[in-house]
N, C-alpha and C. Protein backbone atom coordinates (compact mmCIF):
# COMPACT_ATOMS: atom_id res chain seq x y z
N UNK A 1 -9.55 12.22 8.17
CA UNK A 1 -9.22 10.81 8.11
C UNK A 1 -8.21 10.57 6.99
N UNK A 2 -7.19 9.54 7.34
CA UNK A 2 -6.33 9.04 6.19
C UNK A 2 -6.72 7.95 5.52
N UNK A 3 -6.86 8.20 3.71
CA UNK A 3 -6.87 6.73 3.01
C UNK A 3 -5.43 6.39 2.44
N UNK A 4 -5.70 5.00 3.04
CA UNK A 4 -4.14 4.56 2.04
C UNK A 4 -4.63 3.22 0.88
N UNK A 5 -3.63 3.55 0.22
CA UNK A 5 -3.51 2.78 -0.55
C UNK A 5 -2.92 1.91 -1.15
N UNK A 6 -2.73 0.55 -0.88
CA UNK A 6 -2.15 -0.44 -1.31
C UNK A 6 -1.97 -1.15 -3.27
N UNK A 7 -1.07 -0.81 -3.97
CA UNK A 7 -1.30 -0.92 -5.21
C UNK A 7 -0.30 -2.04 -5.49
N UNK A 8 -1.25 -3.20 -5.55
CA UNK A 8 -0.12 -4.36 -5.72
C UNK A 8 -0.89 -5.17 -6.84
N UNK A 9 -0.45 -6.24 -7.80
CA UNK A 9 -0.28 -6.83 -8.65
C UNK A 9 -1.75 -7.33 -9.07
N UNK A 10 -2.59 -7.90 -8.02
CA UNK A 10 -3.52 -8.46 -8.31
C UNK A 10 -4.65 -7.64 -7.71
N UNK A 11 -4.50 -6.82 -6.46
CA UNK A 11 -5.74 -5.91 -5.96
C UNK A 11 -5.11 -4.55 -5.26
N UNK A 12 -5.57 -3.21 -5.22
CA UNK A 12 -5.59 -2.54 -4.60
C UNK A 12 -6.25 -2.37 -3.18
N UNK A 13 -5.22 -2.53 -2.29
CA UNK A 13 -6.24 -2.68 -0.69
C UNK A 13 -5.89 -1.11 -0.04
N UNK A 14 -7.29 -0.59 -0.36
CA UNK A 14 -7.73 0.52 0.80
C UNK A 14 -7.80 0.46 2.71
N UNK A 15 -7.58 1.41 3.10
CA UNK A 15 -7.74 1.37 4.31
C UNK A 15 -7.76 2.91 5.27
N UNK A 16 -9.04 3.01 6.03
CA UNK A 16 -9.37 4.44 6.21
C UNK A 16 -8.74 4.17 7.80
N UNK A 17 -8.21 5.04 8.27
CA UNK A 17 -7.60 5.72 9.71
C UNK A 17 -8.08 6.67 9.94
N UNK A 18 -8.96 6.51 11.13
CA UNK A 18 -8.84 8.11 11.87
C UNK A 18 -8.16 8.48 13.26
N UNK A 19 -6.96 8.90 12.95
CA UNK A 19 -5.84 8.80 13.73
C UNK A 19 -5.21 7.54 13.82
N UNK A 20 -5.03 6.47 14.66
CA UNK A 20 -4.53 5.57 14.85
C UNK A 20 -5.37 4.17 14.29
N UNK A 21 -6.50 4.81 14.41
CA UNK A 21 -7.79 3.43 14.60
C UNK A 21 -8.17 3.01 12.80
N UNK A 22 -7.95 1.79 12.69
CA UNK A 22 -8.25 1.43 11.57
C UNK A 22 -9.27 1.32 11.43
N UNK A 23 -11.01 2.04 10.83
CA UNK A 23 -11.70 2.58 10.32
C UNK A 23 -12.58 1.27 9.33
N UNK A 24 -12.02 1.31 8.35
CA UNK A 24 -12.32 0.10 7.29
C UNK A 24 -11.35 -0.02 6.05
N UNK A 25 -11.40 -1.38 5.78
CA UNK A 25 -10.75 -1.95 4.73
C UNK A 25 -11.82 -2.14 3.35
N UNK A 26 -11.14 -2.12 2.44
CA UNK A 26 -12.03 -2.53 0.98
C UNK A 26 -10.74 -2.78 0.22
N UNK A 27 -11.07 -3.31 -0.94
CA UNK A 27 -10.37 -4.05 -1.87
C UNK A 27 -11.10 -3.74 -3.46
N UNK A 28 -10.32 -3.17 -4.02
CA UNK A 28 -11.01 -3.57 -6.23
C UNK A 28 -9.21 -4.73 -6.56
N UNK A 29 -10.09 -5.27 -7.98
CA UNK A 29 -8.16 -5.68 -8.42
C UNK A 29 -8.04 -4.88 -9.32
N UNK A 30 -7.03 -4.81 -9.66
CA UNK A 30 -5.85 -4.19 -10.42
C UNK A 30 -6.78 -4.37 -11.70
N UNK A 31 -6.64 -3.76 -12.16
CA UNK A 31 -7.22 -4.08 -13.40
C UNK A 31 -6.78 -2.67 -14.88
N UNK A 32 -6.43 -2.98 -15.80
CA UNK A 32 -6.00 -1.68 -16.72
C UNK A 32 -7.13 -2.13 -17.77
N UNK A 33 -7.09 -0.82 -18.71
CA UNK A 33 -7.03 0.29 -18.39
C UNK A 33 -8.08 0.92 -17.23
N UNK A 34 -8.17 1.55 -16.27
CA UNK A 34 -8.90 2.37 -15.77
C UNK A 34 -9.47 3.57 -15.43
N UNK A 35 -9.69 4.35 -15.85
CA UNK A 35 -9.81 5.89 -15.67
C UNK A 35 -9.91 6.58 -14.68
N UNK A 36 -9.49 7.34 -14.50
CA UNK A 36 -9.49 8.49 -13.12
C UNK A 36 -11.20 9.09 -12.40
N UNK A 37 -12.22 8.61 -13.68
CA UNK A 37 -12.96 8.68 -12.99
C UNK A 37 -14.00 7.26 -12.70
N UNK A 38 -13.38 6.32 -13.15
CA UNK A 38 -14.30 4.90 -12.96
C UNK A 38 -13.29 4.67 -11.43
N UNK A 39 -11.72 5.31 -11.39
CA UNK A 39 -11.33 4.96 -9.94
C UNK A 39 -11.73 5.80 -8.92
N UNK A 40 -12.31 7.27 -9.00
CA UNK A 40 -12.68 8.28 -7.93
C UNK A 40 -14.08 7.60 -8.17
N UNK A 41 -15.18 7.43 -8.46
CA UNK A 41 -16.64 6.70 -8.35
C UNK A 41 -16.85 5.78 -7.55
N UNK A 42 -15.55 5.07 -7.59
CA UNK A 42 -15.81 3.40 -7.21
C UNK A 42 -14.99 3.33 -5.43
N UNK A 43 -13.87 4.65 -5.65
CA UNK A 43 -13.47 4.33 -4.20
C UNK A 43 -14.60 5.17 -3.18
N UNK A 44 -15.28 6.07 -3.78
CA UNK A 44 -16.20 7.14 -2.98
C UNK A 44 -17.42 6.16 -3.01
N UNK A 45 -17.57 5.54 -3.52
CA UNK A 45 -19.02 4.56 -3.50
C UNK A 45 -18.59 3.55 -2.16
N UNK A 46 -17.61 3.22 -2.40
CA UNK A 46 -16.95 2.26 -1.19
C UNK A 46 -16.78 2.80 0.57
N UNK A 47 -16.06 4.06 0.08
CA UNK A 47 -15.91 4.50 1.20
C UNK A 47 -17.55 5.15 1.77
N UNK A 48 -18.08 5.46 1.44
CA UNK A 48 -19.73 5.99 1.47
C UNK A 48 -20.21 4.58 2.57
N UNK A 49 -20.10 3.64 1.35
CA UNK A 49 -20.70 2.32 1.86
C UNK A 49 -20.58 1.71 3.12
N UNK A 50 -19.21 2.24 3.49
CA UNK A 50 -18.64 2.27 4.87
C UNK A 50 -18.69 3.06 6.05
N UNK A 51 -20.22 4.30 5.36
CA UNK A 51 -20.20 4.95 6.49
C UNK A 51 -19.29 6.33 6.78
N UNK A 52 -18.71 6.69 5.96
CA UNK A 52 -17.96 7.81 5.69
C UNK A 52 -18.23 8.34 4.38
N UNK A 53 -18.07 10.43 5.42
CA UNK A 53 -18.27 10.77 4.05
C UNK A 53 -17.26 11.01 3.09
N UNK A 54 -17.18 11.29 1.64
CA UNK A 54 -16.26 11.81 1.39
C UNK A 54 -15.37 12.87 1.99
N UNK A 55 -16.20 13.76 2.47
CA UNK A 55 -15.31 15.23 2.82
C UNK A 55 -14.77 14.79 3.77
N UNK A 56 -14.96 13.71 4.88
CA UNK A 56 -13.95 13.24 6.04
C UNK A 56 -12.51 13.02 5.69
N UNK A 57 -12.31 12.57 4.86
CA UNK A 57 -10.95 11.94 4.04
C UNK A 57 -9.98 13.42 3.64
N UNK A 58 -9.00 13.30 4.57
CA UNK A 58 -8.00 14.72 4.69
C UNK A 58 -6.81 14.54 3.97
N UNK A 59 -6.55 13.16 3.98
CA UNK A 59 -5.10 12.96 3.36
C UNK A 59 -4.99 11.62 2.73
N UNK A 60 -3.77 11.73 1.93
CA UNK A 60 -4.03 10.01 1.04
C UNK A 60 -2.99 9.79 1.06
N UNK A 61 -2.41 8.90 0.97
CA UNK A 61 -0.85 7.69 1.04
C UNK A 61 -1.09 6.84 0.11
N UNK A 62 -0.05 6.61 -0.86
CA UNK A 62 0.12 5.50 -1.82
C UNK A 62 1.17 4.42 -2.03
N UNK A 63 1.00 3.08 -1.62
CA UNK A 63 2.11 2.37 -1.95
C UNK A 63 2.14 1.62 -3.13
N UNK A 64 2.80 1.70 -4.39
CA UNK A 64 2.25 1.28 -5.29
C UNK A 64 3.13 0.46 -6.14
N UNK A 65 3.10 -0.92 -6.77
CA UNK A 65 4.45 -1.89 -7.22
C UNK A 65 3.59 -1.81 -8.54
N UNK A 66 2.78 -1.42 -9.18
CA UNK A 66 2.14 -1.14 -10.17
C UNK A 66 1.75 0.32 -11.39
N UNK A 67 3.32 0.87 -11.70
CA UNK A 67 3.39 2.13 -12.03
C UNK A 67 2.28 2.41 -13.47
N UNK A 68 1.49 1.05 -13.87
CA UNK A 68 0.83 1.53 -15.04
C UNK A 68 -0.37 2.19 -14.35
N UNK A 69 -0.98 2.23 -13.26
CA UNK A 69 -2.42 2.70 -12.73
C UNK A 69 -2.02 3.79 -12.11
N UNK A 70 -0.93 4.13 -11.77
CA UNK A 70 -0.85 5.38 -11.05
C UNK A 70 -0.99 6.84 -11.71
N UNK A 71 -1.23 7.25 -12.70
CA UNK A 71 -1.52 8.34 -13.14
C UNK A 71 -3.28 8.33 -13.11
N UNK A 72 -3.78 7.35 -13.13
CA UNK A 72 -5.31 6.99 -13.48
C UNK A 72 -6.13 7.82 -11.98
N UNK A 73 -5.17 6.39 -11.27
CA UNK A 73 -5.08 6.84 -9.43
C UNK A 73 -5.17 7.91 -9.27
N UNK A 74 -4.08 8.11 -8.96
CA UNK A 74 -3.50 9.56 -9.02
C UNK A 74 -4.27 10.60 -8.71
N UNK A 75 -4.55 11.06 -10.14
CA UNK A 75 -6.00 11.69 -10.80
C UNK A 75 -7.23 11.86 -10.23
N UNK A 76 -7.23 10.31 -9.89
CA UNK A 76 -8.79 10.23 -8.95
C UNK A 76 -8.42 10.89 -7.95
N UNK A 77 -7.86 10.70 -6.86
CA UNK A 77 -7.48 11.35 -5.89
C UNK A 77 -7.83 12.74 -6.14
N UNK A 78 -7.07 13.36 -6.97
CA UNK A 78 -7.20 15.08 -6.77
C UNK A 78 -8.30 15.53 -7.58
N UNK A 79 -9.11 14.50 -7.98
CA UNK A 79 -9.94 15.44 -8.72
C UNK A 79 -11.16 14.81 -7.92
N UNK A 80 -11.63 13.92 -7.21
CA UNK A 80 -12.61 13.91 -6.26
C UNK A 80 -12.37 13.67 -5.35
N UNK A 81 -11.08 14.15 -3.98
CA UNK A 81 -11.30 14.36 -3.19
C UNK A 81 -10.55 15.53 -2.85
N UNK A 82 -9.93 16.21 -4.08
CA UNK A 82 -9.29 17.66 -3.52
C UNK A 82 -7.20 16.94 -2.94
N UNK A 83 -7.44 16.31 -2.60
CA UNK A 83 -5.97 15.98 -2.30
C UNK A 83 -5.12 15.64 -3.12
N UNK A 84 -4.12 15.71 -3.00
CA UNK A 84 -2.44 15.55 -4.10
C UNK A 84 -1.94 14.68 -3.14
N UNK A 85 -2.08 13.46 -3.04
CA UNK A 85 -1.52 11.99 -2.57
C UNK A 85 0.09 12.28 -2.18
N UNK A 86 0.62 11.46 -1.36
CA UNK A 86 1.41 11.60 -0.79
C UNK A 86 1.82 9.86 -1.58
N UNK A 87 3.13 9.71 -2.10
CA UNK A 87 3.43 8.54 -2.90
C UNK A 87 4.32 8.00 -2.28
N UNK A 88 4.34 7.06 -1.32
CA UNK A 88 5.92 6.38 -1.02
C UNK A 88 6.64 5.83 -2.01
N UNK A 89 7.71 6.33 -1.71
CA UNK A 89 8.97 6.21 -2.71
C UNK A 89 10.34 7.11 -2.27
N UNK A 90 11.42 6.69 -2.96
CA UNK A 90 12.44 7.18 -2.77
C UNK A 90 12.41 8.89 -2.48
N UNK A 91 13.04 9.28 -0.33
CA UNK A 91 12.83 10.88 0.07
C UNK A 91 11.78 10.73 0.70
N UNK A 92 10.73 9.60 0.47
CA UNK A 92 9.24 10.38 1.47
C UNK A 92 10.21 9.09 2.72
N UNK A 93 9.84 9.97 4.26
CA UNK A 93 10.39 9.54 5.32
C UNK A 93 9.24 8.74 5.75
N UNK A 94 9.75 7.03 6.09
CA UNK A 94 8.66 6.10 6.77
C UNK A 94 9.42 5.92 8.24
N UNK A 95 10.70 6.54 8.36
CA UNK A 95 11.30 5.91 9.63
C UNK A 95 11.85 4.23 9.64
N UNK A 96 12.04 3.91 8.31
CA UNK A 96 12.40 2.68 7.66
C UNK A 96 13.83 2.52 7.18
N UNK A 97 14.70 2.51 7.10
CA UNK A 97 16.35 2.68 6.71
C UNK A 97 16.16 1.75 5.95
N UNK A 98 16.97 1.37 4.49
CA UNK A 98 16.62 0.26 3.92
C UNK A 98 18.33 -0.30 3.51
N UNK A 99 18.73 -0.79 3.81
CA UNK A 99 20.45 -1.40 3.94
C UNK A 99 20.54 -2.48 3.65
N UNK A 100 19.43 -2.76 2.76
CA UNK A 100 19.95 -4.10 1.48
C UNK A 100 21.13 -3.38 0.65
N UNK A 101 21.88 -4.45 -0.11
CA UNK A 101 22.64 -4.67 -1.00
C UNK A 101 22.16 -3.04 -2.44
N UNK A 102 20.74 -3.28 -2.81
CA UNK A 102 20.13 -2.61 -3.85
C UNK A 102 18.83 -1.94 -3.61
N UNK A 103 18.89 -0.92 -2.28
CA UNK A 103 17.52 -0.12 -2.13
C UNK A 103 16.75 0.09 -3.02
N UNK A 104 16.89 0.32 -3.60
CA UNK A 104 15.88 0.40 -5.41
C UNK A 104 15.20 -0.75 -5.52
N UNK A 105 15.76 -2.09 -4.92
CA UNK A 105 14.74 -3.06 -5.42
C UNK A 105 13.56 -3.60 -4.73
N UNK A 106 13.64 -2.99 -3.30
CA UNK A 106 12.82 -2.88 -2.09
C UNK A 106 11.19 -2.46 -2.73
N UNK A 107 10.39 -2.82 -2.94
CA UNK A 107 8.96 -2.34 -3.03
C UNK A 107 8.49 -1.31 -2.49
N UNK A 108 8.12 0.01 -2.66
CA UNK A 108 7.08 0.58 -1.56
C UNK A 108 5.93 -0.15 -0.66
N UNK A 109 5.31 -1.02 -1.68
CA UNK A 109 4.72 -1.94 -0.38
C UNK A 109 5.23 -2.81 0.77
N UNK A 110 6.50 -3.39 0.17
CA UNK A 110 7.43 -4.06 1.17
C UNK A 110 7.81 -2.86 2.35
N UNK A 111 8.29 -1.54 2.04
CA UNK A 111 8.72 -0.82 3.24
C UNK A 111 8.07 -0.49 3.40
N UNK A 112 6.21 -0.31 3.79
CA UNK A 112 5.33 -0.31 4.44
C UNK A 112 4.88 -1.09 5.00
N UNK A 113 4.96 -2.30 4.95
CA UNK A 113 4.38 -3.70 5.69
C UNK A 113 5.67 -3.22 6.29
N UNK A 114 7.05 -3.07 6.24
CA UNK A 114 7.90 -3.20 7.47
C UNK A 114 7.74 -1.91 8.20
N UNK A 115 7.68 -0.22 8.26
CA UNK A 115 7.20 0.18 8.79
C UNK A 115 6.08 0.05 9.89
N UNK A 116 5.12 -0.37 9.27
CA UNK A 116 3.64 -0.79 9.78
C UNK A 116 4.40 -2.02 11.46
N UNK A 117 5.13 -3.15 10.90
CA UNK A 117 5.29 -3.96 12.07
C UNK A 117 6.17 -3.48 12.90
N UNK A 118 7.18 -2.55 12.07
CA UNK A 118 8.10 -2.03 13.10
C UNK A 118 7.41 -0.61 13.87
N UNK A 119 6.39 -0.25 13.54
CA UNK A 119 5.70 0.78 14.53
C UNK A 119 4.88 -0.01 15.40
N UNK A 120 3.89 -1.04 15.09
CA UNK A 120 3.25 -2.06 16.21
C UNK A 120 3.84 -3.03 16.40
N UNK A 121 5.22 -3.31 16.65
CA UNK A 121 5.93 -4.42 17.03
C UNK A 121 7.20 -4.02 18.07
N UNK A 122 8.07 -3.42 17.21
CA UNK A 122 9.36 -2.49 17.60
C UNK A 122 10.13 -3.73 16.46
N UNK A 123 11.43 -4.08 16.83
CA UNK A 123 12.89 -4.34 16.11
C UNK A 123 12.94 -5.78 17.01
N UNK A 124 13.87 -6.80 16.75
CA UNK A 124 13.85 -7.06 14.97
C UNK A 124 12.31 -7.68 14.87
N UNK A 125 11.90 -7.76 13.40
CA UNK A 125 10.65 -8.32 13.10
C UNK A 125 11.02 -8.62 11.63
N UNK A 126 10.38 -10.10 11.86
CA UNK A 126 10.01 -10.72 9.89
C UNK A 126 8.61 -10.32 10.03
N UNK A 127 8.67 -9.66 8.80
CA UNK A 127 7.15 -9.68 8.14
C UNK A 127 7.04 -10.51 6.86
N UNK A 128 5.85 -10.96 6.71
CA UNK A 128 5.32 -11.49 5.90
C UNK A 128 4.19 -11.38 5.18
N UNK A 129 4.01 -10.76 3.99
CA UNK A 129 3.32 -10.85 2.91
C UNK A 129 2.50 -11.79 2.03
N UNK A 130 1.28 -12.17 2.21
CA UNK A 130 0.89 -13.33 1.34
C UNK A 130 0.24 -12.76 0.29
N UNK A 131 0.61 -12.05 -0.95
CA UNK A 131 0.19 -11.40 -2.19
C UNK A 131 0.23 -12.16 -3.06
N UNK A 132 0.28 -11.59 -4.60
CA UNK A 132 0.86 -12.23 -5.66
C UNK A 132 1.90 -12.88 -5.77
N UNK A 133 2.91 -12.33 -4.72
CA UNK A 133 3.91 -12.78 -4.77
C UNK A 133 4.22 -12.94 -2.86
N UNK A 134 5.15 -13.88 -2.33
CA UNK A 134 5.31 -14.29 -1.46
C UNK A 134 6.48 -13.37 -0.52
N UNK A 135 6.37 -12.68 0.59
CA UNK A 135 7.81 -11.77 0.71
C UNK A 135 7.93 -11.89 2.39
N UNK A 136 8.82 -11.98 1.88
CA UNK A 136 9.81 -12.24 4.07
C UNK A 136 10.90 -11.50 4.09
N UNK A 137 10.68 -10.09 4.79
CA UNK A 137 11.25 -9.36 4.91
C UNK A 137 11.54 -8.83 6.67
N UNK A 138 12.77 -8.76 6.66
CA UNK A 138 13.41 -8.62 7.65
C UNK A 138 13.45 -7.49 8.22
N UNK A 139 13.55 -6.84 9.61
CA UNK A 139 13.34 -5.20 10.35
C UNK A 139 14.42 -5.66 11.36
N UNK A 140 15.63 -5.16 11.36
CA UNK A 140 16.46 -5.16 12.59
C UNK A 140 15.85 -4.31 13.90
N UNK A 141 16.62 -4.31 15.38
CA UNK A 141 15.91 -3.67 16.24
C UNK A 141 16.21 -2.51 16.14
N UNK A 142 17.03 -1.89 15.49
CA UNK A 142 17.21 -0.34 14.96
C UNK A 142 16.37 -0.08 13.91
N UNK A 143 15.59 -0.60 13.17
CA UNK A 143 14.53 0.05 12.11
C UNK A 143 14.69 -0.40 11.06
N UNK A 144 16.08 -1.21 10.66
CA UNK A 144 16.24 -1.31 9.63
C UNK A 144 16.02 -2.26 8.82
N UNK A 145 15.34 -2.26 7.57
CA UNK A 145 15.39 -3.08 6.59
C UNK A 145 16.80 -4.08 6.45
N UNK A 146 16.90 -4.99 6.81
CA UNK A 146 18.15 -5.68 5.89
C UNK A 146 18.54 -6.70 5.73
N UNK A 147 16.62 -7.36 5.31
CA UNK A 147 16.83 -8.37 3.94
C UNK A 147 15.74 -8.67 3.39
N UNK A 148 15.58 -9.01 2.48
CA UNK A 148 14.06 -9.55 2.02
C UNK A 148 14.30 -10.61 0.80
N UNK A 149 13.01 -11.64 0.94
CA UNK A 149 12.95 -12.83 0.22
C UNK A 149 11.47 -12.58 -0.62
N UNK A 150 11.60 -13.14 -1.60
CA UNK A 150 10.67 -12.94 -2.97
C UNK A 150 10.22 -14.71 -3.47
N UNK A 151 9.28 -15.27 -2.60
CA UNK A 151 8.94 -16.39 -3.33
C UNK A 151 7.39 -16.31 -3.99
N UNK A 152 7.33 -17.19 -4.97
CA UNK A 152 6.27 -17.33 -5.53
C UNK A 152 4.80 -17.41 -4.62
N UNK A 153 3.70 -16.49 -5.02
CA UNK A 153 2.72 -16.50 -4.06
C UNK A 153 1.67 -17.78 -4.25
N UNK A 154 0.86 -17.80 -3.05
CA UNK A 154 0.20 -19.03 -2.85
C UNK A 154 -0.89 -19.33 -4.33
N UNK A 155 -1.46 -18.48 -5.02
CA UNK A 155 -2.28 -18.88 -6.32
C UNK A 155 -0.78 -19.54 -6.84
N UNK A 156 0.15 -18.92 -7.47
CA UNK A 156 0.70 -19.24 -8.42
C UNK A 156 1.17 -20.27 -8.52
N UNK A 157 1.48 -20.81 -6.73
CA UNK A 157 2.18 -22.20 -6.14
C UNK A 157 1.25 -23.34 -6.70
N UNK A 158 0.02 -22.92 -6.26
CA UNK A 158 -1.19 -24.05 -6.27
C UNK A 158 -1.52 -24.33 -7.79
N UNK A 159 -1.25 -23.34 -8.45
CA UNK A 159 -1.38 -23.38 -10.34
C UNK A 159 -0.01 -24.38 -10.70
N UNK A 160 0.89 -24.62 -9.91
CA UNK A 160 1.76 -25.07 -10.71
C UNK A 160 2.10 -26.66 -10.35
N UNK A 161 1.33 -26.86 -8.98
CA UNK A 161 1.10 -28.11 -8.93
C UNK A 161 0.22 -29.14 -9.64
C-alpha cells in the first residue's frame, strides 16, 4: 500500500492507496518542534486505527510546503516503516509540465492537486485548494501547469473581517 503525504501550513493530510482505491484519510497539524519518533508513533497509531497494518505500507510520497518538519518526517518514515520516501520536488516525474513564468514558485502540493485532477479529470482543469492559503490553479489539455492564483485562505479571510 502507498502513504502519502500532504505537508502544508496548518495540517499534514495522510492518505493510504491500495493501488488505485483510496483506503483512508487522517490528518495531525503542523506543529514544530516534532520528533521523528512522536511522528512514526502517531502516524502508525493512526494508520493501525484504520485497520491496517504497518507492514502493509510499501511505499511513501511526500508533498511538502513546510521544509522545517521534513527531516523529523523524513526520519519517521525510515526508521518505522523501513522506507526512504519518495519527495516531490524538482526531477521526481508527476506527468505535470509546469510553464509558469517561475517553476520554482509552484508548490509541491500545488503540482499534486494538479496531477491528481489531471489524472481523474484529463485537460484543461482549475483546481482548487481550500488550505491555509487559497489556490486556483490551472491544467491545460496537454498536462500543463500554466497558471496559478494565491489568495488568502478562508480562516484568515474570516479573521480579518
Amino acid at each position: 500500500m502507498l502513504l502519502t503525504m500532504d505537508v502544508g501550513n496548518t495540517n499534514i493530510t495522510f492518505g493510504v492507496f491500495d493501488g488505485k482505491e483510496l483506503v483512508t484519510t487522517f490528518r495531525m497539524t503542523t506543529k514544530n518542534p516534532r520528533t521523528s519518533d512522536e511522528f512514526g508513533v502517531s502516524i502508525i497509531d493512526m494508520i493501525e486505527r484504520n485497520r491496517i497494518a504497518q507492514k502493509e505500507i510499501t511505499h511513501v510520497i511526500t508533498a511538502s510546503v513546510v521544509p522545517d518538519v521534513m527531516h523529523s518526517l523524513n526520519s519517521a518514515v525510515i526508521k518505522y516503516f523501513g522506507i526512504t520516501p519518495v519527495i516531490v520536488g524538482p526531477g521526481v516525474k508527476t506527468g505535470i509540465r509546469v510553464v509558469t513564468e517561475n517553476p520554482k514558485q509552484i508548490g509541491a502540493d500545488r503540482i499534486v492537486d494538479a496531477a491528481g485532477a489531471y489524472e481523474l479529470y484529463g485537460g484543461p482543469a482549475l483546481v482548487l485548494d481550500f488550505g491555509t492559503a487559497t489556490t486556483y490553479d490551472l491544467v491545460d489539455a496537454s498536462g500543463a501547469f500554466v497558471a496559478g492564483v494565491t489568495a488568502p485562505g478562508i480562516r484568515i479571510s474570516a479573521k480579518a473581517l
